[in-house]
N, C-alpha and C. Protein backbone atom coordinates (compact mmCIF):
# COMPACT_ATOMS: atom_id res chain seq x y z
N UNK A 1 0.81 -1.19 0.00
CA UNK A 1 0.00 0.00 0.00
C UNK A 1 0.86 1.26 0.00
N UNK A 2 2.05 0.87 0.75
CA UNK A 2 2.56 2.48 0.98
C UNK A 2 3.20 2.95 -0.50
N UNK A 3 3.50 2.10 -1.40
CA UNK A 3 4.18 2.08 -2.81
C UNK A 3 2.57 3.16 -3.99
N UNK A 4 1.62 2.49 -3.56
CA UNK A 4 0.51 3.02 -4.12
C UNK A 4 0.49 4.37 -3.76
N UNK A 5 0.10 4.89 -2.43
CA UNK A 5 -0.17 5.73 -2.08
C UNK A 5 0.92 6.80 -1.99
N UNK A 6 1.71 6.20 -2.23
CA UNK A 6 3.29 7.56 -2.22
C UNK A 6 3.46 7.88 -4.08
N UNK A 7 3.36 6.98 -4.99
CA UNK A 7 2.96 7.46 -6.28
C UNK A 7 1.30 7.97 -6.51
N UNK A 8 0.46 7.99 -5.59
CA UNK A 8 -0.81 8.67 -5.93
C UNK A 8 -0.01 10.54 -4.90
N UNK A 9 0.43 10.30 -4.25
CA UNK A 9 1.55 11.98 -3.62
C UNK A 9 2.38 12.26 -4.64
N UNK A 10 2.79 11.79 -5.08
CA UNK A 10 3.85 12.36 -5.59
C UNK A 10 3.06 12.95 -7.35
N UNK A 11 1.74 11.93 -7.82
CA UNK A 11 1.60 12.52 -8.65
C UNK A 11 -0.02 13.91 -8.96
N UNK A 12 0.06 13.58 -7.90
CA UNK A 12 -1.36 14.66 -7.03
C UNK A 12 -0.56 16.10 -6.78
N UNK A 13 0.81 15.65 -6.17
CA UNK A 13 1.22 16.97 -5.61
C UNK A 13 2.37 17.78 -6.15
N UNK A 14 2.47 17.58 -7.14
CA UNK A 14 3.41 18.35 -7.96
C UNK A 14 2.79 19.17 -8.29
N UNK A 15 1.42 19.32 -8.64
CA UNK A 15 0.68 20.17 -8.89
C UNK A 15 0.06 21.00 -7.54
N UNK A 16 0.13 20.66 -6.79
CA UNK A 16 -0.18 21.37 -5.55
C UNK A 16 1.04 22.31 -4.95
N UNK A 17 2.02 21.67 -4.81
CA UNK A 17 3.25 22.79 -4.51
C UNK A 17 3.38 24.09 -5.09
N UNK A 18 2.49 24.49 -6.16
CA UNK A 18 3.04 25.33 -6.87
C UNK A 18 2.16 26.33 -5.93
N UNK A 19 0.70 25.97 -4.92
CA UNK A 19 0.58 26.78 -4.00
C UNK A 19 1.22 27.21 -2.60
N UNK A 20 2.12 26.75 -2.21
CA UNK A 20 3.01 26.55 -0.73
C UNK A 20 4.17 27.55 -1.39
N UNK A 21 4.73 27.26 -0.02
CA UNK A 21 5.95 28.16 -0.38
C UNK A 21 7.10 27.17 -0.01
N UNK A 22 7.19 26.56 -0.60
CA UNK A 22 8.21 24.71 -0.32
C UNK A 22 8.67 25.00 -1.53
N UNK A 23 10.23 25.16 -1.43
CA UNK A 23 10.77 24.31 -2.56
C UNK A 23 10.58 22.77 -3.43
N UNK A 24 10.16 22.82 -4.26
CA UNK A 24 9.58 21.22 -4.90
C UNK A 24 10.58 20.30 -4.80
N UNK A 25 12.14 20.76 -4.74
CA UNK A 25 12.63 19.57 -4.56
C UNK A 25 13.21 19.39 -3.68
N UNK A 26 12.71 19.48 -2.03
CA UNK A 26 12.52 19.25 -1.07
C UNK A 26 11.61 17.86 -0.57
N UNK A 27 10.17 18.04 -0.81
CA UNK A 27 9.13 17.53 -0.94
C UNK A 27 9.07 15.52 -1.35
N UNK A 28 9.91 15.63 -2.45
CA UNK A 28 10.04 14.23 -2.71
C UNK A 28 10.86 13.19 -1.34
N UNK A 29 11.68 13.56 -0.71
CA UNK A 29 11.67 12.81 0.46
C UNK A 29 10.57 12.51 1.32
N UNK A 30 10.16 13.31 1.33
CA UNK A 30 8.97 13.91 2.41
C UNK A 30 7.71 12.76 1.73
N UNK A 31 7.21 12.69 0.28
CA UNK A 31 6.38 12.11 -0.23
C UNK A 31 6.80 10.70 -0.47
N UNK A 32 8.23 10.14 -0.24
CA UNK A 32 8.21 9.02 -0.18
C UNK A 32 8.35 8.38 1.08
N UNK A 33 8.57 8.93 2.20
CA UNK A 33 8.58 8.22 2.94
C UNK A 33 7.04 8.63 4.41
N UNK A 34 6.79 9.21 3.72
CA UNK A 34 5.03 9.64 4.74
C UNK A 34 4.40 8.43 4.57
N UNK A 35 4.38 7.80 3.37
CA UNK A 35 2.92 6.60 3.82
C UNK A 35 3.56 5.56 4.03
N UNK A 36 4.82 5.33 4.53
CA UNK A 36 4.77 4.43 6.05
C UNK A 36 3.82 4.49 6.80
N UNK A 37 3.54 5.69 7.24
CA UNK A 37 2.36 5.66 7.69
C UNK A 37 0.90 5.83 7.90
N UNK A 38 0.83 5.88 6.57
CA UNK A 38 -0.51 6.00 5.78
C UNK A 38 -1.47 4.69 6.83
N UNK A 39 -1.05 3.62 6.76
CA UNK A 39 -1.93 2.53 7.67
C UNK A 39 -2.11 2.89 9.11
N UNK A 40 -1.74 3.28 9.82
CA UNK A 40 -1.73 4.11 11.68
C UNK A 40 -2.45 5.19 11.53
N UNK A 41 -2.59 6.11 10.37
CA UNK A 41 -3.21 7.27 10.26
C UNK A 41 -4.34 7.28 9.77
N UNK A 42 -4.50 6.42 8.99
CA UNK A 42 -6.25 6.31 8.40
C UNK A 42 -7.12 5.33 9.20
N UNK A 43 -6.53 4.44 10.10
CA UNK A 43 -7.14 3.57 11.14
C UNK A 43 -6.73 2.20 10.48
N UNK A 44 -5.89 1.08 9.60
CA UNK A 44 -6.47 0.57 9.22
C UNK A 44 -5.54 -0.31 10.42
N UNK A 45 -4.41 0.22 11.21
CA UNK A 45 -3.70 -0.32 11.80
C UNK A 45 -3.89 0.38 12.85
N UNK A 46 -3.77 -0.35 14.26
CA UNK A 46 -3.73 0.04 15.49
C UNK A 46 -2.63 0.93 16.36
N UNK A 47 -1.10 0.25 15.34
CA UNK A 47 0.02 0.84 15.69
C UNK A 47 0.34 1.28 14.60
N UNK A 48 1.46 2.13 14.63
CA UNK A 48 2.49 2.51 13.57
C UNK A 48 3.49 1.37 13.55
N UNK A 49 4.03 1.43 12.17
CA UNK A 49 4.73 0.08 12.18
C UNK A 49 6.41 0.51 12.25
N UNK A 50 7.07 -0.28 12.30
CA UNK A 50 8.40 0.30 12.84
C UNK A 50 8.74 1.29 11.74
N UNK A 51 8.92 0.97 10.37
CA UNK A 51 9.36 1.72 9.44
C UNK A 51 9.09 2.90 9.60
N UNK A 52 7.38 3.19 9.55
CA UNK A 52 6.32 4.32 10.02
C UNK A 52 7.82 5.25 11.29
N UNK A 53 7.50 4.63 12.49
CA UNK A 53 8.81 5.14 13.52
C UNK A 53 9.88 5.82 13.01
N UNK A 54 10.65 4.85 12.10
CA UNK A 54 12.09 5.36 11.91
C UNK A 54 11.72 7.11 10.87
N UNK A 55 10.84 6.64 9.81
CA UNK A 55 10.83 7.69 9.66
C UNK A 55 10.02 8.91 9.74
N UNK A 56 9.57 8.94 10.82
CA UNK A 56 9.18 10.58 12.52
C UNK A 56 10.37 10.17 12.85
N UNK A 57 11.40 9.72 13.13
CA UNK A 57 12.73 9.71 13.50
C UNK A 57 13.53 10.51 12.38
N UNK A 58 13.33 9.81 11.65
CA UNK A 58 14.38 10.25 10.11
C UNK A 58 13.23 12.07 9.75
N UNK A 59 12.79 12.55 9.98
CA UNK A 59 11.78 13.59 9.72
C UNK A 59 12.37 14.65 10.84
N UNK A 60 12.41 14.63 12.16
CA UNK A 60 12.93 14.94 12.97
C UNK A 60 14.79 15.35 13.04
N UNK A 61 15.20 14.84 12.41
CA UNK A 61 16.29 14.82 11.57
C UNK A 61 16.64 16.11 10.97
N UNK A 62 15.44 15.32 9.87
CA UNK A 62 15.32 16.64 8.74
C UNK A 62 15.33 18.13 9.06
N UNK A 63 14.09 17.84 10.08
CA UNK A 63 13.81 19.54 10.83
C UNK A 63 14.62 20.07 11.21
N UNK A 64 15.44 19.39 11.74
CA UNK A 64 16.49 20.30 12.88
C UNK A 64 17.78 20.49 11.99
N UNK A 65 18.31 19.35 11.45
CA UNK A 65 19.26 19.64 10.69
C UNK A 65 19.72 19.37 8.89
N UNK A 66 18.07 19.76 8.08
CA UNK A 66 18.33 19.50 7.04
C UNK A 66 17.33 20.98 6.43
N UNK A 67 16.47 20.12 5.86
CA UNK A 67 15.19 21.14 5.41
C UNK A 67 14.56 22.02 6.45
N UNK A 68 14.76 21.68 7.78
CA UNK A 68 13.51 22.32 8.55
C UNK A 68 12.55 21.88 8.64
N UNK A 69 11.87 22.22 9.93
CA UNK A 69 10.69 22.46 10.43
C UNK A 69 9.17 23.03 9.56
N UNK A 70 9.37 23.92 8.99
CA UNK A 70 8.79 24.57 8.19
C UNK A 70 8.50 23.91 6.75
N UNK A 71 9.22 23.64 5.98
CA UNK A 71 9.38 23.02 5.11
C UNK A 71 8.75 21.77 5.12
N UNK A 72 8.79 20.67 6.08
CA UNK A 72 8.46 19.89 6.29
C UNK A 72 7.21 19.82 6.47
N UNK A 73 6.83 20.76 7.57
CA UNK A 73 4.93 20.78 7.65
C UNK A 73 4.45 21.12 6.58
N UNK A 74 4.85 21.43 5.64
CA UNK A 74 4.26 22.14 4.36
C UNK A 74 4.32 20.94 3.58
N UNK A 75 5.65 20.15 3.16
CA UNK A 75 5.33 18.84 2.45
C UNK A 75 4.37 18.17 3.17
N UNK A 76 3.78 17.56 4.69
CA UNK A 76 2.95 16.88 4.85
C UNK A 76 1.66 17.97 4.51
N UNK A 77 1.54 18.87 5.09
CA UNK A 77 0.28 20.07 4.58
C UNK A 77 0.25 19.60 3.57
N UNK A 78 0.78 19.31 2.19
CA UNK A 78 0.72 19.17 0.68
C UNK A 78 -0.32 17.49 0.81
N UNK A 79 0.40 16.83 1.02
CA UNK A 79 -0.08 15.43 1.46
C UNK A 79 -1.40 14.83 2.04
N UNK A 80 -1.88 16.03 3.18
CA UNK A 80 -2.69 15.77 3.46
C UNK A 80 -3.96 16.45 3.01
N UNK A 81 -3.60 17.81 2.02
CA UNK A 81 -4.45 18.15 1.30
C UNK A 81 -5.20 17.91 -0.34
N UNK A 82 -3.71 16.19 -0.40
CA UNK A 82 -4.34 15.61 -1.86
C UNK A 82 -4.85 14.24 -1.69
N UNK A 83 -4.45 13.50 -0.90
CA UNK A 83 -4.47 12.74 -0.93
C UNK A 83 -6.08 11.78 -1.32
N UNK A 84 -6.51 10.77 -0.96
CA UNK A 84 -7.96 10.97 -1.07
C UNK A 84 -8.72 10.62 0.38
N UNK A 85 -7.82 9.79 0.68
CA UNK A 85 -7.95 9.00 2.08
C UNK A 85 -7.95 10.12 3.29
N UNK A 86 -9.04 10.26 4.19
CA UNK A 86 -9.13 11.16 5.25
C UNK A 86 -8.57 10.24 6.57
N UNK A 87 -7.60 11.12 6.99
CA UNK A 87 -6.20 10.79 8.14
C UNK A 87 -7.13 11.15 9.27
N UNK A 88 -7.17 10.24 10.56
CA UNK A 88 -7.95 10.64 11.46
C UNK A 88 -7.46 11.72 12.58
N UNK A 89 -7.60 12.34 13.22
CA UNK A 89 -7.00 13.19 13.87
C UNK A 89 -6.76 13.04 15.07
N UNK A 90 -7.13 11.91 15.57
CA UNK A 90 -6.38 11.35 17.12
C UNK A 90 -5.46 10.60 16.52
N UNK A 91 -5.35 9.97 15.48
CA UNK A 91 -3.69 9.11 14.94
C UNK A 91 -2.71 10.23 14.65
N UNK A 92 -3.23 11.17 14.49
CA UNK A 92 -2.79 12.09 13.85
C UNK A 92 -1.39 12.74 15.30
N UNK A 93 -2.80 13.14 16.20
CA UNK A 93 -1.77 13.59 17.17
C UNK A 93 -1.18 12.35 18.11
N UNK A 94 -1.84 11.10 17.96
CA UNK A 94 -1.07 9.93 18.78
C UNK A 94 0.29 9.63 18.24
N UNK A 95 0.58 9.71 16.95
CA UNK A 95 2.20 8.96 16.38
C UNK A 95 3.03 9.31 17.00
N UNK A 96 3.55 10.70 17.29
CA UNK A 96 5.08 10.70 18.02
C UNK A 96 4.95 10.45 19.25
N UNK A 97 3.57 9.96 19.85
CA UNK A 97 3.51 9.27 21.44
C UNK A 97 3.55 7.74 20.98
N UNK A 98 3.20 6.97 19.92
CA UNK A 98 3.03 6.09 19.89
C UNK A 98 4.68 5.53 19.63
N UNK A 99 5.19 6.66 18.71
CA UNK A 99 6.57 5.53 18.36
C UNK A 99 7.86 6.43 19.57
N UNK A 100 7.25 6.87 20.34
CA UNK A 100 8.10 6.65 22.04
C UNK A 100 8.95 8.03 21.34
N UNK A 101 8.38 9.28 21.05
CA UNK A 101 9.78 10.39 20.28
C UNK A 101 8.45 11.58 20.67
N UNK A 102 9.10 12.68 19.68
CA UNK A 102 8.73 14.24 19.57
C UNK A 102 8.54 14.52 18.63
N UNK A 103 7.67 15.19 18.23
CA UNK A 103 7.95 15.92 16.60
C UNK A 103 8.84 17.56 16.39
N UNK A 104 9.42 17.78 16.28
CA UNK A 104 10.09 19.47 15.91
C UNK A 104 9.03 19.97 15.02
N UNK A 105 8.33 19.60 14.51
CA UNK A 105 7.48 20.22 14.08
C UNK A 105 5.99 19.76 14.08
N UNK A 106 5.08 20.69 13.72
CA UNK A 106 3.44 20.45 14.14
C UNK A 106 2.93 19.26 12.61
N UNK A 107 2.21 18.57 13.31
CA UNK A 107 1.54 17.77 12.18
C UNK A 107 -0.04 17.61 13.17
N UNK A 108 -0.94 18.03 12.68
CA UNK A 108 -2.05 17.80 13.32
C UNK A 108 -3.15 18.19 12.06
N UNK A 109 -4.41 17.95 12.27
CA UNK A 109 -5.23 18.23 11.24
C UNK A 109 -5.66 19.45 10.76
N UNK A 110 -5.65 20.42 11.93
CA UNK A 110 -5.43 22.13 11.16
C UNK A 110 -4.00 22.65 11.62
N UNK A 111 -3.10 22.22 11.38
CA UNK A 111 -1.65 22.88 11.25
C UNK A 111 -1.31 23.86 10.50
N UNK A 112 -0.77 25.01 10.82
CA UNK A 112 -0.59 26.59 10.46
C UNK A 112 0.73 26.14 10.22
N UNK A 113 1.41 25.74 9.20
CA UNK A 113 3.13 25.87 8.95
C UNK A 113 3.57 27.44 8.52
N UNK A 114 2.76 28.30 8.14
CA UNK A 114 3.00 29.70 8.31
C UNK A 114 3.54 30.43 9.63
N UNK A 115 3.34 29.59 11.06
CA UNK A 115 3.71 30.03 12.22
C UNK A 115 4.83 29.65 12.42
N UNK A 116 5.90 28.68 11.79
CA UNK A 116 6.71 28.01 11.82
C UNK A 116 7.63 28.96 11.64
N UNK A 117 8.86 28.87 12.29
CA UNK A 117 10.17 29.77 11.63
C UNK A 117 11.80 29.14 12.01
């Protein structure tokens, strides 16, 4: 599934970036490795699965010492505004409690990445 749903991102949202203020070729990390946890976030799984983990690990990363914080909420903002599948919003804010970490940046269902700096 996550192979499906990261080529239905990647080809949904090339066309969407051109509203954000994200560099586009930023974004393609970001769109391949988000639906790891596509299954924890839409309900179809109870947990996040390790992969899902490593990367809010590997994302966390990013924020602090690659792309940013900012950048990042904006590639998932992109993601979660094409996708077709509606992400529930207690998985939403459960993942970085579930895989035992933090997020550096906001991912929730109305997330302002404009507040970000």
């Amino acid at each position: 599934m996550a192979r499906i749903v990261g080529f239905l991102i990647l080809a949904i949202s090339a066309q969407a970036m051109a509203k954000f203020d994200v560099d586009p070729h930023q974004c393609p990390v970001i769109f391949d490795n988000f639906p790891y946890c596509m299954d924890f976030l839409i309900g179809s799984n109870d947990w996040p699965s390790s992969q899902c983990c490593q990367r809010v690990y590997d994302f966390n990363a990013l924020a602090k010492h690659g792309m940013g914080p900012r950048a990042i909420c904006e590639c998932i903002e992109i993601i979660t505004r094409t996708i077709p599948m509606k992400l529930r919003a207690d998985r939403i804010s459960d993942l970085p409690v579930r895989c035992n970490t933090y997020l550096s940046f906001p991912i929730s269902e109305y997330m302002d990445c404009n507040s970000i700096y």
